[in-house]
Protein backbone atom coordinates (compact mmCIF):
# COMPACT_ATOMS: atom_id res chain seq x y z
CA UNK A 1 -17.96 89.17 32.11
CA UNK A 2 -19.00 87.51 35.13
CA UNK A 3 -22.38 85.10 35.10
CA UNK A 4 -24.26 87.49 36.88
CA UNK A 5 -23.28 90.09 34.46
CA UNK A 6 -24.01 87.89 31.42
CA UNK A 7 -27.29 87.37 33.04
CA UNK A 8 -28.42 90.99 33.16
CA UNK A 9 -27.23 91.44 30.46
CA UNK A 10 -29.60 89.10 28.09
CA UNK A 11 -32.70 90.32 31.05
CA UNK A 12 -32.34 93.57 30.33
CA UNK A 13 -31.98 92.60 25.96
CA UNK A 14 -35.54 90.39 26.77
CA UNK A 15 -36.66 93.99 28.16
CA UNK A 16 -35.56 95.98 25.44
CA UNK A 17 -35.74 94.04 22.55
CA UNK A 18 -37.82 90.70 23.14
CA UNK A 19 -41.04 92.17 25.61
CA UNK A 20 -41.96 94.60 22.65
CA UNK A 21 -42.65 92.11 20.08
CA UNK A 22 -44.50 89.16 22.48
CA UNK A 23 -46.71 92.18 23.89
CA UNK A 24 -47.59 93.02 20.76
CA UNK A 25 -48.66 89.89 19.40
CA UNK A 26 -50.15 88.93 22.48
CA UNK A 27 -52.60 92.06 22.84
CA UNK A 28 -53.19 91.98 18.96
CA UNK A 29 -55.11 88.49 20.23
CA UNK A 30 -55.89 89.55 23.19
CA UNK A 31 -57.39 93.07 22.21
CA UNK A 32 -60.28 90.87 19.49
CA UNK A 33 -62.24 89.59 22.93
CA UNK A 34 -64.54 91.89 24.20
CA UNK A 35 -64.04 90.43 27.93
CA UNK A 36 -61.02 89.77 29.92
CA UNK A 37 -59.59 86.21 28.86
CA UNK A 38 -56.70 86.63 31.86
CA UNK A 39 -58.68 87.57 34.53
CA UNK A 40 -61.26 84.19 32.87
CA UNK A 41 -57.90 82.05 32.44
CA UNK A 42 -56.61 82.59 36.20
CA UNK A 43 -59.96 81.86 37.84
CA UNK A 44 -60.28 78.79 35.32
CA UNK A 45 -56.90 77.34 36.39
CA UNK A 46 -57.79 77.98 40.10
CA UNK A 47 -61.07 75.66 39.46
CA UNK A 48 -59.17 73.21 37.52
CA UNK A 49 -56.93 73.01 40.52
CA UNK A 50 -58.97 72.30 42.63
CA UNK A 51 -61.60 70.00 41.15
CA UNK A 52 -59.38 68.36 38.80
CA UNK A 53 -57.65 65.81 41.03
CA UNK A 54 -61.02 65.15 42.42
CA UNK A 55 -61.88 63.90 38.73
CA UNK A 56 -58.62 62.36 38.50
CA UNK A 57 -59.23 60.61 41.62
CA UNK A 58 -62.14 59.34 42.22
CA UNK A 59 -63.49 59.01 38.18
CA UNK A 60 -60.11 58.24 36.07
CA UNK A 61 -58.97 56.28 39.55
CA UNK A 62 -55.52 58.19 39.07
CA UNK A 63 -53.09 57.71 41.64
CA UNK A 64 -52.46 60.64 44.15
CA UNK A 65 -48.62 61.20 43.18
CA UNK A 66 -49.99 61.01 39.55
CA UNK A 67 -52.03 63.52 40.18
CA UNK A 68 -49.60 65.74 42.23
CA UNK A 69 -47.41 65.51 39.59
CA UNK A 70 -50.06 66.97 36.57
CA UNK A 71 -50.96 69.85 39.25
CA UNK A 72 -46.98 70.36 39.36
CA UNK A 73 -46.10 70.31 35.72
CA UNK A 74 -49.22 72.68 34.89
CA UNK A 75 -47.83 75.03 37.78
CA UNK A 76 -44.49 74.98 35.99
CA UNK A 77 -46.07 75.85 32.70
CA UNK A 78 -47.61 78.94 34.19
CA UNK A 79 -44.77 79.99 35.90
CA UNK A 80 -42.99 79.61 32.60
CA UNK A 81 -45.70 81.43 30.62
CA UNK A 82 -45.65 84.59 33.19
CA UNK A 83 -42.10 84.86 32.82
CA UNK A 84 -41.43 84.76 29.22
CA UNK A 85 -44.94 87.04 28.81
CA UNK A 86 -43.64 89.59 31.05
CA UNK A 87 -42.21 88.68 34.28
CA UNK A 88 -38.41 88.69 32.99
CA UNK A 89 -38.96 92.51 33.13
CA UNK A 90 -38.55 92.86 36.86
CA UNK A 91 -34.79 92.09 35.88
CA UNK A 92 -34.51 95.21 33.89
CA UNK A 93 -32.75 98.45 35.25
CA UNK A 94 -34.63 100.76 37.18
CA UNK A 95 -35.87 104.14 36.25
CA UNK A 96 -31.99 105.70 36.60
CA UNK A 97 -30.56 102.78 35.23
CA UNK A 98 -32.54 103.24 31.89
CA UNK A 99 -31.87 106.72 31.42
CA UNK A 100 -29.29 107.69 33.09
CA UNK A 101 -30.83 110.90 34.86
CA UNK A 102 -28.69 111.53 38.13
CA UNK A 103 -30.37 110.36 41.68
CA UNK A 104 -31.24 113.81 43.63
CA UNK A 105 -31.04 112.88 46.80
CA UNK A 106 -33.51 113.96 49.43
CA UNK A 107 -33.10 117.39 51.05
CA UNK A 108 -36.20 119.41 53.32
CA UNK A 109 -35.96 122.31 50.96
CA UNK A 110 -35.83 120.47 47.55
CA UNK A 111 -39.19 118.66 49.21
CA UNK A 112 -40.50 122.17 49.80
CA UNK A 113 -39.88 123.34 47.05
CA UNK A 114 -41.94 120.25 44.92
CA UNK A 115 -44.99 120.55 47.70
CA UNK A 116 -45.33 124.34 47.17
CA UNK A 117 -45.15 123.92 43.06
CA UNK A 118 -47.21 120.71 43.13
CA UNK A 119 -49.94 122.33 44.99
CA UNK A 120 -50.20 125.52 43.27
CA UNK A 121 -50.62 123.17 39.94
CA UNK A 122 -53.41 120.97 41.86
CA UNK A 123 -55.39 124.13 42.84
CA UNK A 124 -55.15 125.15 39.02
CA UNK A 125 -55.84 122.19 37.38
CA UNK A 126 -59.37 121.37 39.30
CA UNK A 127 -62.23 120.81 37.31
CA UNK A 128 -65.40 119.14 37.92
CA UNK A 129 -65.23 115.70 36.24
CA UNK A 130 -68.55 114.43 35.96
CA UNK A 131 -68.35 111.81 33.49
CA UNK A 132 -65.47 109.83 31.54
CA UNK A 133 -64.73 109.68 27.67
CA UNK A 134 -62.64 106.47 27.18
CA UNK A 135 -61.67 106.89 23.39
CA UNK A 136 -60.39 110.56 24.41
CA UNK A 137 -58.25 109.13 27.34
CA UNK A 138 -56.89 106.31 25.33
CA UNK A 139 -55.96 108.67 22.63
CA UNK A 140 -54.20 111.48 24.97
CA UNK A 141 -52.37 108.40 26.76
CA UNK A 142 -50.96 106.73 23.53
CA UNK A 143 -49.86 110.24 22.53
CA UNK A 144 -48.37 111.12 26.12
CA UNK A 145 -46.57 107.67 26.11
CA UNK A 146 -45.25 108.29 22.59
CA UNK A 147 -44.01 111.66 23.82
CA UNK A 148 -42.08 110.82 26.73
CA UNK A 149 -40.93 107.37 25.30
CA UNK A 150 -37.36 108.39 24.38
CA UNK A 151 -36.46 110.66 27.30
CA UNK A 152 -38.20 108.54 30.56
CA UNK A 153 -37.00 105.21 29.74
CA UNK A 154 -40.64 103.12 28.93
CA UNK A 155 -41.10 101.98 25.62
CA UNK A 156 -44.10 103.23 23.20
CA UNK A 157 -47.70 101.86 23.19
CA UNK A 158 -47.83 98.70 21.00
CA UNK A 159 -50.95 99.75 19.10
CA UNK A 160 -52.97 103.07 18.64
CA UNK A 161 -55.69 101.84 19.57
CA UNK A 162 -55.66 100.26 22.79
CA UNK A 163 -58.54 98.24 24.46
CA UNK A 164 -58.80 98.37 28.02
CA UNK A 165 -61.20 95.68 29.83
CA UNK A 166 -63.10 95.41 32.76
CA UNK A 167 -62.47 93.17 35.58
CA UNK A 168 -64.52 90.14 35.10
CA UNK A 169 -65.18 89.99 39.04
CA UNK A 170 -65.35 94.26 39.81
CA UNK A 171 -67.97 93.75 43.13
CA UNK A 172 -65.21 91.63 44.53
CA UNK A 173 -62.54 93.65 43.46
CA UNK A 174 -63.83 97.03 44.19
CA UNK A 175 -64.13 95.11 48.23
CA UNK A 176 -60.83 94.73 48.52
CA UNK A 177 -59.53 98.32 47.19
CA UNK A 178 -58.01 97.39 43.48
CA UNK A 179 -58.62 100.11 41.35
CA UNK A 180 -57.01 97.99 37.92
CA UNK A 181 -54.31 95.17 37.23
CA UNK A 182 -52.29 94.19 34.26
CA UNK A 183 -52.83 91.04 33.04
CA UNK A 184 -49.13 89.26 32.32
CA UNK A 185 -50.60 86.04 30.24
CA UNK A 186 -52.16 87.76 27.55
CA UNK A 187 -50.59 91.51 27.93
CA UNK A 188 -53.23 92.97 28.57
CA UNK A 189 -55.30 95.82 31.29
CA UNK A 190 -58.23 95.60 33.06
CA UNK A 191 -60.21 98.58 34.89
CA UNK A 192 -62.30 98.23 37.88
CA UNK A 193 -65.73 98.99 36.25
CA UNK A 194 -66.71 101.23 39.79
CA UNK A 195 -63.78 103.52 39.10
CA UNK A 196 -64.87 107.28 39.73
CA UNK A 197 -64.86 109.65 37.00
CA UNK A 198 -61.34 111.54 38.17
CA UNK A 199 -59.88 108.15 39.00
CA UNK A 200 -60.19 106.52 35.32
CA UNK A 201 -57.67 108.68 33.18
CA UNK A 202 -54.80 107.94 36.17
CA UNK A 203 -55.56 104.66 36.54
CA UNK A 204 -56.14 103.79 33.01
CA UNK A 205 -52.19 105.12 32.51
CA UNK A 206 -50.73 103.72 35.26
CA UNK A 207 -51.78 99.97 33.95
CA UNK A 208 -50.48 101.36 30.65
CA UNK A 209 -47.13 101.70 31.85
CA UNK A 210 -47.25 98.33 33.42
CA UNK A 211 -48.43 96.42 30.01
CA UNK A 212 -45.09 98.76 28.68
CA UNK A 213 -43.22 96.75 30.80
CA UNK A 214 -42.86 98.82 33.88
CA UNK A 215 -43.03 96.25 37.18
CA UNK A 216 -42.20 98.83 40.00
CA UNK A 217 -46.05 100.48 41.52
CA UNK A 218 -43.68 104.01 42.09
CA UNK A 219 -42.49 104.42 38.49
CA UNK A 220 -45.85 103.50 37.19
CA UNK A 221 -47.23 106.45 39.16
CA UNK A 222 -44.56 108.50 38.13
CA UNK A 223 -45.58 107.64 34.61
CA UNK A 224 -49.30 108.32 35.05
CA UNK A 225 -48.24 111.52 36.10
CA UNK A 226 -46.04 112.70 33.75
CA UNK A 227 -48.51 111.38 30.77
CA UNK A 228 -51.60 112.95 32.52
CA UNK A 229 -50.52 116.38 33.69
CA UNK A 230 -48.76 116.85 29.78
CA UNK A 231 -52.00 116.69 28.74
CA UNK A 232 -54.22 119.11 27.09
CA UNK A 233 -57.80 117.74 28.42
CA UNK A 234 -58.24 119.55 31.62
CA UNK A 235 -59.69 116.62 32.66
CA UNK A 236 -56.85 114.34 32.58
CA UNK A 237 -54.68 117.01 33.61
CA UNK A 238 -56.45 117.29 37.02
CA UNK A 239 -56.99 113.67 37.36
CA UNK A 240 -52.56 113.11 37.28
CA UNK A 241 -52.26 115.73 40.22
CA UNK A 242 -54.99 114.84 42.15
CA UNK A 243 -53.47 110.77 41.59
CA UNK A 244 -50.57 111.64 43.29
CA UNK A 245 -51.82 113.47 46.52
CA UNK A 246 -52.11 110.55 48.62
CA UNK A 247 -48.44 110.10 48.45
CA UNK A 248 -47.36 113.63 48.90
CA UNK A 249 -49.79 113.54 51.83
CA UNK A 250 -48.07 110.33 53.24
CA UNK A 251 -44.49 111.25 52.29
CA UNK A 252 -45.08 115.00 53.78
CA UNK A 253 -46.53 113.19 57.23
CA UNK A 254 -43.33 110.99 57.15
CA UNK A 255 -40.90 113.75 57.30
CA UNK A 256 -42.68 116.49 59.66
CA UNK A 257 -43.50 113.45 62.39
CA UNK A 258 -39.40 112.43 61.74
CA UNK A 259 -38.68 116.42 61.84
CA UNK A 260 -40.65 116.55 64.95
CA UNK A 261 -39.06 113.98 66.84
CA UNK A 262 -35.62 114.96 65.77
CA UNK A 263 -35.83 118.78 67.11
CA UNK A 264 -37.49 116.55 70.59
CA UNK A 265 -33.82 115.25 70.52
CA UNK A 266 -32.10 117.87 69.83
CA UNK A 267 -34.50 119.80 72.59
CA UNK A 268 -33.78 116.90 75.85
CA UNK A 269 -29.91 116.54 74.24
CA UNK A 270 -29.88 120.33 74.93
CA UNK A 271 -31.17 120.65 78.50
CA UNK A 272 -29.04 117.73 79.64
């Protein structure tokens, strides 16, 4: 084998085999606080710096490079921590590559064919969510994860339980558009706290799949949707179609304005 193949080789092993075990221990600690201890460790580093070589300076009389050095050896010690945590999965194989299902490729009718089916199912699975039950969608995602485990390449929830947080800083957060995040340090998810009603059950299984070890934002959205529209709860059910529309909206755009300017072509090519 060549080095590059020996490589992927023990990434996709850390994937498989290693990221199981360390997210499990690591949310088995993590999962006992009642608050977010990543979201409290990143904005504690971020203080420390930024004030520390103040300290260092001007109290302890450090020198500078002393000091640039600490900052750099702590830096290294994160960036070590991230990857060993989770970070080595964005080495793993991609959705095809982990179970082998054959690439379609792209064709106007196949598209047609998904837009007419996937909004006949929207239309059918509306309900009016009005308010969110957070043991119920934590116990329909395990289940859905545990379903689809074998056949969709993503590995099985590492407890039954599973305790999602709240983002420690949610007015901020909600201000710049993040709806939830996964936290790579201790393996665990946090939730905006101003999340709508038929936002939570998506959202809260889409930073599942990322705390399974899924790094790509498009196959965690795949998995939110196959996990939520499996489901029996209407509720959830709704909330996995209506998750996706966005991007059927954008996609669909995309290839009628590129449809549109190709028959132009065609049209002028034509009359010359």
């Amino acid at each position: 084998r060549s080095r590059r193949q020996r490589q992927m080789c023990i990434r996709d092993r850390y994937a498989k085999s290693v990221y199981p075990v360390i997210s499990h221990f690591l949310s088995s600690f993590s999962k006992l606080m009642p608050f977010a201890i990543g979201d409290l460790f990143i904005f504690l580093s971020v203080l420390g710096l930024l004030f520390n070589p103040i300290r260092a300076r001007y109290i302890q009389k450090t020198k500078w490079k002393q000091i640039l050095l600490n900052e750099m050896e702590y830096l290294l010690w994160i960036y070590v921590w991230f990857y060993l945590a989770w970070g080595l999965n964005y080495s793993q194989k991609d959705f095809y590559g982990r179970t082998n299902i054959p690439y379609t490729a792209y064709t106007p009718e196949i598209f047609q064919s998904f837009v007419d089916n996937y909004i006949d199912k929207l239309n059918a699975s509306y309900t009016d969510i009005t308010s969110i039950d957070e043991p119920l969608v934590c116990r329909e995602s395990v289940r859905g994860y545990n379903q689809i485990s074998d056949t969709l390449g993503v590995h099985r929830p590492p407890h039954s339980s599973l305790r999602v947080k709240t983002m420690l800083f949610t007015p901020f957060i909600s201000m710049v558009g993040v709806t939830g995040s996964m936290g790579p340090f201790f393996c665990e998810f946090t939730l905006n706290g101003d999340l709508l009603p038929s936002q939570y059950p998506a959202t809260y299984t889409h930073e599942l799949a990322h705390l399974l070890g899924i790094t790509s934002e498009a196959e965690a959205n795949f998995y939110a949707y196959q996990v939520c529209t499996r489901s029996q709860v209407k509720e959830i059910r709704f909330s996995g179609y209506f998750s996706v529309l966005p991007h059927v909206l954008g996609n669909a755009r995309r290839l009628t304005v590129s449809y549109t300017h190709l028959r132009a072509h065609e049209t002028r090519s034509n009359l010359v």
